[in-house]
PDB file of N, CA and C in Angstrom:
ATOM      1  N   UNK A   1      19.407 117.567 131.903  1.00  0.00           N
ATOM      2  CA  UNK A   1      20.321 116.477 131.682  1.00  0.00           C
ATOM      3  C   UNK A   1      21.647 116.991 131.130  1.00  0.00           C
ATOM      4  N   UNK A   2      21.563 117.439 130.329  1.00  0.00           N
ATOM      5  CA  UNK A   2      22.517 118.243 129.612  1.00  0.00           C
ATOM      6  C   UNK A   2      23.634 119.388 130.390  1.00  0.00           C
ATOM      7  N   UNK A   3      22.628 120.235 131.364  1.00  0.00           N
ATOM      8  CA  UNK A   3      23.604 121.244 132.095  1.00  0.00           C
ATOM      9  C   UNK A   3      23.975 120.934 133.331  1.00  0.00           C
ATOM     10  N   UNK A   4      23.564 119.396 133.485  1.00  0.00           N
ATOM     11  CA  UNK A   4      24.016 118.374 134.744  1.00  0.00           C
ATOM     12  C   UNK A   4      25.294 117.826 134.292  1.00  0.00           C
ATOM     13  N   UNK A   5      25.485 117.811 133.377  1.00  0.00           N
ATOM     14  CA  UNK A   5      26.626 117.194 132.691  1.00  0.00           C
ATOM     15  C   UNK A   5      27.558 117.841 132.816  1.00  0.00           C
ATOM     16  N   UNK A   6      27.517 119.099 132.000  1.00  0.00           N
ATOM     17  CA  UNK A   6      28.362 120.122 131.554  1.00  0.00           C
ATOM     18  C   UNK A   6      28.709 120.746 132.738  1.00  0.00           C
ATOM     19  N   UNK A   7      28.390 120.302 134.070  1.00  0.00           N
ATOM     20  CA  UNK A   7      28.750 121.299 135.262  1.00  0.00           C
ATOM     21  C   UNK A   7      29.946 120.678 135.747  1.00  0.00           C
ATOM     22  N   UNK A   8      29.705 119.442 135.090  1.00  0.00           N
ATOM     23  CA  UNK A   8      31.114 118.416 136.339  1.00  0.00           C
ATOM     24  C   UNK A   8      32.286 118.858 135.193  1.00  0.00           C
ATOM     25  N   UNK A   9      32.228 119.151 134.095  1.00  0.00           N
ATOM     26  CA  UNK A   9      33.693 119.173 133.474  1.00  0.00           C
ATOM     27  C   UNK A   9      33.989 121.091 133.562  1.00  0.00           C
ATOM     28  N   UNK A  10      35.056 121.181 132.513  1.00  0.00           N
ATOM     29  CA  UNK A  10      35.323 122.433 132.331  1.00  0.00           C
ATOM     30  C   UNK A  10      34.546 122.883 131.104  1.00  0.00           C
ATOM     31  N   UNK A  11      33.994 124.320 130.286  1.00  0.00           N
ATOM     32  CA  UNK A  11      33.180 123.992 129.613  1.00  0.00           C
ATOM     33  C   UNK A  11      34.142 124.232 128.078  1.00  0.00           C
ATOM     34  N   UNK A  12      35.084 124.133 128.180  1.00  0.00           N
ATOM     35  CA  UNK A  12      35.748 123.567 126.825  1.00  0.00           C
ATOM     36  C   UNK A  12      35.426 122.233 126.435  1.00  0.00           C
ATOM     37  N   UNK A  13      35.428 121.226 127.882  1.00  0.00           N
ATOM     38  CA  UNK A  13      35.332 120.007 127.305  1.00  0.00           C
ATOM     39  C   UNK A  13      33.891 119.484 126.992  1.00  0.00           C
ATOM     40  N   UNK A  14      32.946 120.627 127.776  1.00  0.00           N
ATOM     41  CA  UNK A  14      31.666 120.283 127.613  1.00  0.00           C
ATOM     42  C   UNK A  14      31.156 120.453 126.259  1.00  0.00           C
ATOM     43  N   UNK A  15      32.309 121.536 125.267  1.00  0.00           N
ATOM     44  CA  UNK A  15      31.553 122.026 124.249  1.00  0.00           C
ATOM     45  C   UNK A  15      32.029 120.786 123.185  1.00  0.00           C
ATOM     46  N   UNK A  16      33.065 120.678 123.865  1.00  0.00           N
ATOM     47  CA  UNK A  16      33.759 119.489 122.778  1.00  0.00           C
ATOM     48  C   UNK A  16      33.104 118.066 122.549  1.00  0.00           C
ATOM     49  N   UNK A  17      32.490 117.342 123.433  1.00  0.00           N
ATOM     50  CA  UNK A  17      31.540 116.460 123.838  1.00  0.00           C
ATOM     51  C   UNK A  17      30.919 116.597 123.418  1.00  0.00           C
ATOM     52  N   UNK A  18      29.852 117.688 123.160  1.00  0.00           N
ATOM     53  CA  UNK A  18      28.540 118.180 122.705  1.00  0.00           C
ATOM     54  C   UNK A  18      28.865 118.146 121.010  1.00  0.00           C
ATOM     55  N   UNK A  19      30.070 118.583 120.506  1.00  0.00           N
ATOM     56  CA  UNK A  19      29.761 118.818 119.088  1.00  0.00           C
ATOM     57  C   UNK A  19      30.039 117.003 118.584  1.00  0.00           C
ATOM     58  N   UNK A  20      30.944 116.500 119.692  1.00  0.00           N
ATOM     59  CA  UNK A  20      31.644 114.925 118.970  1.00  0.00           C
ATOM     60  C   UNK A  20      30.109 113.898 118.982  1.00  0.00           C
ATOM     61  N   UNK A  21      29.151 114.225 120.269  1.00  0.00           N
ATOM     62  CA  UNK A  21      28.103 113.233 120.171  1.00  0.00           C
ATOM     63  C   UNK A  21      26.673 113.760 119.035  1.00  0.00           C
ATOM     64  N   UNK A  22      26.921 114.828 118.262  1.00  0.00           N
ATOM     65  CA  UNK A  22      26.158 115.444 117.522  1.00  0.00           C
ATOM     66  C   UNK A  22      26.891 115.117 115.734  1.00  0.00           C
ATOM     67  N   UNK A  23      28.257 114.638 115.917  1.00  0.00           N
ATOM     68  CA  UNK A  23      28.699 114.566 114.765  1.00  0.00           C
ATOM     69  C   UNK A  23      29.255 115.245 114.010  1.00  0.00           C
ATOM     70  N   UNK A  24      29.333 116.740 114.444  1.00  0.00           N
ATOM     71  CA  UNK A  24      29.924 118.051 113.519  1.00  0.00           C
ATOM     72  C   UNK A  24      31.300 117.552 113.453  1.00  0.00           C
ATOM     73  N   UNK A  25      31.569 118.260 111.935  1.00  0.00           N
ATOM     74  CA  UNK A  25      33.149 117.952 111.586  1.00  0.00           C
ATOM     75  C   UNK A  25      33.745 119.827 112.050  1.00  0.00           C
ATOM     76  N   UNK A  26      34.474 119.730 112.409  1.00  0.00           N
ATOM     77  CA  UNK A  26      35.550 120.524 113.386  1.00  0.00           C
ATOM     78  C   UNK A  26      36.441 121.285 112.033  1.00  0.00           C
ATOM     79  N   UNK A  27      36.562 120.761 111.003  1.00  0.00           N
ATOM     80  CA  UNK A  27      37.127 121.893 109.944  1.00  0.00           C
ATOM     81  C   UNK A  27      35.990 122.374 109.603  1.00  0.00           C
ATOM     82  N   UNK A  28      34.636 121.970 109.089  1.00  0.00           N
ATOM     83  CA  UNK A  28      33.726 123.175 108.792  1.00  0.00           C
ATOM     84  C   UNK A  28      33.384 123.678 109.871  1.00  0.00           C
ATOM     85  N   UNK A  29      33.618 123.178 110.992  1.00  0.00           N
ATOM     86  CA  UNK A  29      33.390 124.582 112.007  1.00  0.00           C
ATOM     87  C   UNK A  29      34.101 125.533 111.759  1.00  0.00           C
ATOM     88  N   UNK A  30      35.442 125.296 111.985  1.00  0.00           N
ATOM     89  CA  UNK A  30      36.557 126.264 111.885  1.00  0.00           C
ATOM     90  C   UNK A  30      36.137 126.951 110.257  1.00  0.00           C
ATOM     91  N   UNK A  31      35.243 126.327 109.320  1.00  0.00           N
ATOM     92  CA  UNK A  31      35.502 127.364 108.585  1.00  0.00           C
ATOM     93  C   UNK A  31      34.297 128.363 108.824  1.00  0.00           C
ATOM     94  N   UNK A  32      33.563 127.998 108.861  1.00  0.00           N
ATOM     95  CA  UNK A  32      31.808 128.518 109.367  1.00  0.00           C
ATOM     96  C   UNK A  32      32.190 130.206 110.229  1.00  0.00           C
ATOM     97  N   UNK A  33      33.544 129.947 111.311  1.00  0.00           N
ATOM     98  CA  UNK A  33      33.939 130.682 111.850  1.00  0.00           C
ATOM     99  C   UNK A  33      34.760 131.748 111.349  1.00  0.00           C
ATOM    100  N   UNK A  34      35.396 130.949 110.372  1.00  0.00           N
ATOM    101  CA  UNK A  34      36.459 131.423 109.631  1.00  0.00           C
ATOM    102  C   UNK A  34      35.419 132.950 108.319  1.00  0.00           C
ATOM    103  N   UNK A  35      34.220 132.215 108.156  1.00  0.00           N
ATOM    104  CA  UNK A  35      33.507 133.308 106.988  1.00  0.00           C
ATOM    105  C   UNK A  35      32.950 134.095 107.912  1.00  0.00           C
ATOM    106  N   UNK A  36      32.579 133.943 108.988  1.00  0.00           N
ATOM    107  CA  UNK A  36      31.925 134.738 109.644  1.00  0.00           C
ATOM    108  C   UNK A  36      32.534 135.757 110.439  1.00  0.00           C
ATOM    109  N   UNK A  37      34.172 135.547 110.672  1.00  0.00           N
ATOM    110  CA  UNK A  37      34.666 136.795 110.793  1.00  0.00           C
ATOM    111  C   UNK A  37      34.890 137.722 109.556  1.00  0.00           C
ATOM    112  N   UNK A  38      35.276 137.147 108.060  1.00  0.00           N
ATOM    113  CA  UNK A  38      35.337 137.905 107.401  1.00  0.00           C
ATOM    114  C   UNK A  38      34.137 138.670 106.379  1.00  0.00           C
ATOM    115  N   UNK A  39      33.165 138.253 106.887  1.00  0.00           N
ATOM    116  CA  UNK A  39      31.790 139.211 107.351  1.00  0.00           C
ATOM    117  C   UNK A  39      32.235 140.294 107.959  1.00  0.00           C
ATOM    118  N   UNK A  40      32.044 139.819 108.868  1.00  0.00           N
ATOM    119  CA  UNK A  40      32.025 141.336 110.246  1.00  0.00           C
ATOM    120  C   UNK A  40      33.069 142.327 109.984  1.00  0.00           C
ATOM    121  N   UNK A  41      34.314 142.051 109.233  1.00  0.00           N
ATOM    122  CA  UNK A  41      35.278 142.625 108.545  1.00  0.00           C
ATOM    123  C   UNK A  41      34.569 143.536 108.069  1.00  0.00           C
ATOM    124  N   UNK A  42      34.483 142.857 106.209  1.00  0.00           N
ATOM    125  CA  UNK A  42      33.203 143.299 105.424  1.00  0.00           C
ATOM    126  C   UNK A  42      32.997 144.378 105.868  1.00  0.00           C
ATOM    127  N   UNK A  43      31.479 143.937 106.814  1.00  0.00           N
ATOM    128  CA  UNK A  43      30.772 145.121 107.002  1.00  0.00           C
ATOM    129  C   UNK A  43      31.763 145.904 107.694  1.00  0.00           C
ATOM    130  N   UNK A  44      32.221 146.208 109.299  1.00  0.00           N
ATOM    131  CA  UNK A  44      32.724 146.887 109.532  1.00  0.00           C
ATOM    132  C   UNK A  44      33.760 147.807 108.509  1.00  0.00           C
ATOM    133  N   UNK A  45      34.614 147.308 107.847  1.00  0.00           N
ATOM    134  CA  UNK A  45      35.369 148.615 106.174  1.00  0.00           C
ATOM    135  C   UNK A  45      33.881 149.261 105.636  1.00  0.00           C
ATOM    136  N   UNK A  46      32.721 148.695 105.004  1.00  0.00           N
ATOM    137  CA  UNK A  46      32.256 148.578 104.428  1.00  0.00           C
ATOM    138  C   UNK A  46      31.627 150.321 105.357  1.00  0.00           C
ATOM    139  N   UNK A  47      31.191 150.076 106.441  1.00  0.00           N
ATOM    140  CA  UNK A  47      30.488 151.087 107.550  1.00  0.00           C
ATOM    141  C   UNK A  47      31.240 152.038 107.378  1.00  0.00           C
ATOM    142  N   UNK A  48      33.090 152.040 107.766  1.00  0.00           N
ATOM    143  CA  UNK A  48      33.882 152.811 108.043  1.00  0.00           C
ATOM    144  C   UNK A  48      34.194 153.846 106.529  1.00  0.00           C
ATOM    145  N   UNK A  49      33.797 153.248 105.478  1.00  0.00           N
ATOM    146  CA  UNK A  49      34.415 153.801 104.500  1.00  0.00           C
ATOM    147  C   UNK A  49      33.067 154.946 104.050  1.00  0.00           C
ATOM    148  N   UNK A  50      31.613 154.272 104.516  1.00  0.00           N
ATOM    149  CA  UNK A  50      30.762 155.271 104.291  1.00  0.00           C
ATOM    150  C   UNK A  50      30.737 156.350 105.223  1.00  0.00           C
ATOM    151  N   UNK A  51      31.358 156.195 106.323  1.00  0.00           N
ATOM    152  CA  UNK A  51      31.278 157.354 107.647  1.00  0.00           C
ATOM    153  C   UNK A  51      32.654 158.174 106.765  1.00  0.00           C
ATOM    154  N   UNK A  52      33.800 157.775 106.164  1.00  0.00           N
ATOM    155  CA  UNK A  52      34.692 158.911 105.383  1.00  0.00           C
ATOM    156  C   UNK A  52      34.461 159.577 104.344  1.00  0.00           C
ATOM    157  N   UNK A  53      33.194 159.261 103.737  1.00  0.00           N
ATOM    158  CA  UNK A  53      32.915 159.248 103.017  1.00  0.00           C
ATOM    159  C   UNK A  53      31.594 160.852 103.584  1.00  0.00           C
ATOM    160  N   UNK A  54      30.899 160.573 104.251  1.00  0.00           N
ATOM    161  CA  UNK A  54      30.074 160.919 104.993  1.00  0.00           C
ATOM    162  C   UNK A  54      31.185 162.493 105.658  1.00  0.00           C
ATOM    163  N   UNK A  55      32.660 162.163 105.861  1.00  0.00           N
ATOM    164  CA  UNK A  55      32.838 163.221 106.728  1.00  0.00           C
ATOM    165  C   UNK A  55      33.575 163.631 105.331  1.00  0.00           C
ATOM    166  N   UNK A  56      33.549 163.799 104.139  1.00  0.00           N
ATOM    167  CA  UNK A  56      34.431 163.869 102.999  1.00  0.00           C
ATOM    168  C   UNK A  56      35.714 163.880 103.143  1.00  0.00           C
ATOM    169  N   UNK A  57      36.060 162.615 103.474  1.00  0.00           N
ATOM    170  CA  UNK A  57      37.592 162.289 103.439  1.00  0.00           C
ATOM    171  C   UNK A  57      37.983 161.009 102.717  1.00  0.00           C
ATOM    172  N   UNK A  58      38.372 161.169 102.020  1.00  0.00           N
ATOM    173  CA  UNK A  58      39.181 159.734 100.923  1.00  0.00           C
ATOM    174  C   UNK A  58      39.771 158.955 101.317  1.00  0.00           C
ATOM    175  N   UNK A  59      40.454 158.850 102.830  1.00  0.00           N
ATOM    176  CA  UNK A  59      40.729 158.168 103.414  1.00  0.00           C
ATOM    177  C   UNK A  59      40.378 157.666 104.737  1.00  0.00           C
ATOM    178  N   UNK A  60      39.822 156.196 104.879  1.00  0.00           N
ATOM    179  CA  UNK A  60      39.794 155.613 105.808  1.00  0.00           C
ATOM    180  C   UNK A  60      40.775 155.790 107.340  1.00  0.00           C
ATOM    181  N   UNK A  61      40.365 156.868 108.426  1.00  0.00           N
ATOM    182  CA  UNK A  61      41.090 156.675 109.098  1.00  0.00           C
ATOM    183  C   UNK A  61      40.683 155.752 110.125  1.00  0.00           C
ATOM    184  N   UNK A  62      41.805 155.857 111.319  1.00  0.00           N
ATOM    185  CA  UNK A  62      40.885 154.943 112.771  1.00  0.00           C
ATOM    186  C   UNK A  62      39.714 155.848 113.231  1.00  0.00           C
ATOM    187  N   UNK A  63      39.796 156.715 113.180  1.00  0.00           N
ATOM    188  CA  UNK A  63      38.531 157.668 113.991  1.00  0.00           C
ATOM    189  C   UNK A  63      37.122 157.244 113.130  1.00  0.00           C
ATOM    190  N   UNK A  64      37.277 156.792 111.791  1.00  0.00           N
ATOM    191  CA  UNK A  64      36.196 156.427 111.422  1.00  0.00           C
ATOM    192  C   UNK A  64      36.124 154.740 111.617  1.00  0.00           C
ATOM    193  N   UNK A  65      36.672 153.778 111.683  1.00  0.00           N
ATOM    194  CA  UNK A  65      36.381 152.487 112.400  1.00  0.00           C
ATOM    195  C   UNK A  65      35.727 152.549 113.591  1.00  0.00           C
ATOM    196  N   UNK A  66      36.272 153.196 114.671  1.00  0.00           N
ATOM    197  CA  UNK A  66      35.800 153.654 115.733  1.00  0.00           C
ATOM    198  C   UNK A  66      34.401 153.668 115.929  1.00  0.00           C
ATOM    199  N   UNK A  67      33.962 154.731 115.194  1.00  0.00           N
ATOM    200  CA  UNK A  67      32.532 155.635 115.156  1.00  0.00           C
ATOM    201  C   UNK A  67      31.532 154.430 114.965  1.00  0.00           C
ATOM    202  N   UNK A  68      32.032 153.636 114.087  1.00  0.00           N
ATOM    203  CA  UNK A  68      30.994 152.694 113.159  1.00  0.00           C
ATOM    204  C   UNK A  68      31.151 151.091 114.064  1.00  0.00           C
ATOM    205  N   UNK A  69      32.065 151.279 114.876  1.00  0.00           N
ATOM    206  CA  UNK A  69      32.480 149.454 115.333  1.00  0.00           C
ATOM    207  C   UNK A  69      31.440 149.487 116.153  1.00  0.00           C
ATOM    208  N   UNK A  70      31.046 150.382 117.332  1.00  0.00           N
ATOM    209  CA  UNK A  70      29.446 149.900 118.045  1.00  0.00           C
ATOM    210  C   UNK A  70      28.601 149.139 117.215  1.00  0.00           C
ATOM    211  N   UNK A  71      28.183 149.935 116.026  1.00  0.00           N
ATOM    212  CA  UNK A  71      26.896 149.948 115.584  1.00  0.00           C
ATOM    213  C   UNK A  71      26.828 148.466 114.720  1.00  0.00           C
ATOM    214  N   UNK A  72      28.111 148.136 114.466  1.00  0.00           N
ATOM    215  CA  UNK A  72      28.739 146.648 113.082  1.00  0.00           C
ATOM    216  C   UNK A  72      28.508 145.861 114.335  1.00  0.00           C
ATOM    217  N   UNK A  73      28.939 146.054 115.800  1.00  0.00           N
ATOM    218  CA  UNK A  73      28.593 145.190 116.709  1.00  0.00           C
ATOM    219  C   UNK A  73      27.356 144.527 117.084  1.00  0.00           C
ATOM    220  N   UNK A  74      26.618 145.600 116.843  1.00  0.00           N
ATOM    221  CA  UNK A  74      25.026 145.312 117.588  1.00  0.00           C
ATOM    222  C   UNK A  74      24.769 144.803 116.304  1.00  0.00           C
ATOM    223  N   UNK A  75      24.658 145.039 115.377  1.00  0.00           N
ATOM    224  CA  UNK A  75      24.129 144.444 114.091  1.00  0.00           C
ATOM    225  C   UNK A  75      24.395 142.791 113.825  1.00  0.00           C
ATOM    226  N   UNK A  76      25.734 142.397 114.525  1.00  0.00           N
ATOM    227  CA  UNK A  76      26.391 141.117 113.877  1.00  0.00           C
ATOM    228  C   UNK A  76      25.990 139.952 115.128  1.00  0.00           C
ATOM    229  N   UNK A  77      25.524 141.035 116.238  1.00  0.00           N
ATOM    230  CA  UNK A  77      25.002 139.966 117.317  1.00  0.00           C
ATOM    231  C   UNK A  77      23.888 138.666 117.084  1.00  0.00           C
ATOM    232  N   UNK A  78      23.276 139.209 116.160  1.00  0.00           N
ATOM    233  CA  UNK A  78      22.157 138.575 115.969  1.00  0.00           C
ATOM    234  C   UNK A  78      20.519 138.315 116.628  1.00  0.00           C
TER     235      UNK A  78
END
């Protein structure tokens, strides 16, 4: 019923429909979204600073974001 629906529109509007007949308020989405990138932040510094740490360097470069962004990826997928 549901993915009969969602086929005739575009699925922006399908998602939009879906949250308005469920009732969600749209600023705690946006914030829900909003903590959950600065999670993945978090961890990702959090990864990067133990891999400089790991190569004994005091500073955070890009080569160590790099190394560690796969692994913060697969982790944050869920």
């Amino acid at each position: 019923m549901l993915a009969a629906e969602s086929g005739s529109r575009d699925p922006q509007a399908a998602a939009t429909a879906n949250f308005r007949r469920r009732h969600v308020n749209f600023q705690s989405l946006e914030i829900d979204v909003f903590l959950s990138c600065l999670l993945f932040l978090k961890r990702l510094a959090t990864e990067a600073r133990l891999k400089a740490i790991e190569d004994r360097c005091s500073v955070i470069k890009s080569a160590h974001i790099r190394a560690v962004a796969k692994v913060v990826l697969k982790k944050s997928r869920g």
